[in-house]
Protein backbone atom coordinates (compact mmCIF):
# COMPACT_ATOMS: atom_id res chain seq x y z
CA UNK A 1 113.71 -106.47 129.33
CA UNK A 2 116.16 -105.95 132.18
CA UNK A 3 117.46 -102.85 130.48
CA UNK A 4 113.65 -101.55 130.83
CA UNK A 5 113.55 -102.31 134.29
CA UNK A 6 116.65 -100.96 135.81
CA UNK A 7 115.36 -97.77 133.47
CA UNK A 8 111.97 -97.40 135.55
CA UNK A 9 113.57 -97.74 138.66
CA UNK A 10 116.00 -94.81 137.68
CA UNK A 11 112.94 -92.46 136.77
CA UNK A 12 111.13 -93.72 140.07
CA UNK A 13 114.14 -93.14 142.48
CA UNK A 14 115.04 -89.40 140.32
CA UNK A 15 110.89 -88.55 141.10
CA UNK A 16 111.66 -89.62 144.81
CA UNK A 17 114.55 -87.68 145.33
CA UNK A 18 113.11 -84.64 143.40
CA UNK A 19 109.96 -84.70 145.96
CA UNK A 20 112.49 -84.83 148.99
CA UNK A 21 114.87 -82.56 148.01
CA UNK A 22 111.69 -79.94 146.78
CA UNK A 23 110.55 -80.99 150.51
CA UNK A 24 113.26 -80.14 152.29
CA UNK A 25 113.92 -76.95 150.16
CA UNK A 26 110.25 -75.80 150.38
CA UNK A 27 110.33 -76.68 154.83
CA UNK A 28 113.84 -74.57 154.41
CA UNK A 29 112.28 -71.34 153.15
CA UNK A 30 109.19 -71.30 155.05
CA UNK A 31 111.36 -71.79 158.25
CA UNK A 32 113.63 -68.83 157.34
CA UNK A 33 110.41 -67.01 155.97
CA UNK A 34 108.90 -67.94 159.89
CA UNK A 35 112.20 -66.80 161.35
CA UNK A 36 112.31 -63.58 159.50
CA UNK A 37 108.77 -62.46 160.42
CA UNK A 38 109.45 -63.28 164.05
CA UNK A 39 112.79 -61.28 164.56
CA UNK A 40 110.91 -58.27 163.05
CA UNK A 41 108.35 -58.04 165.81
């Protein structure tokens, strides 16, 4: 029973660091994607 819940904490913490990280890399390329088209004009 313990075993189950230390399991489904594990999945829940790997989802919440998945949706950060894809955040943070998703806010990273539309920043240098923002950057880019500025320097150009």
């Amino acid at each position: 029973m313990v075993i189950n819940f230390i399991d489904k904490i594990r999945e829940f913490w790997c989802l919440a660091l998945w949706d950060i990280y894809g955040f943070k890399l998703w806010f990273t390329l539309m920043i240098t994607f923002l950057g880019a088209t500025k320097n150009k004009k």
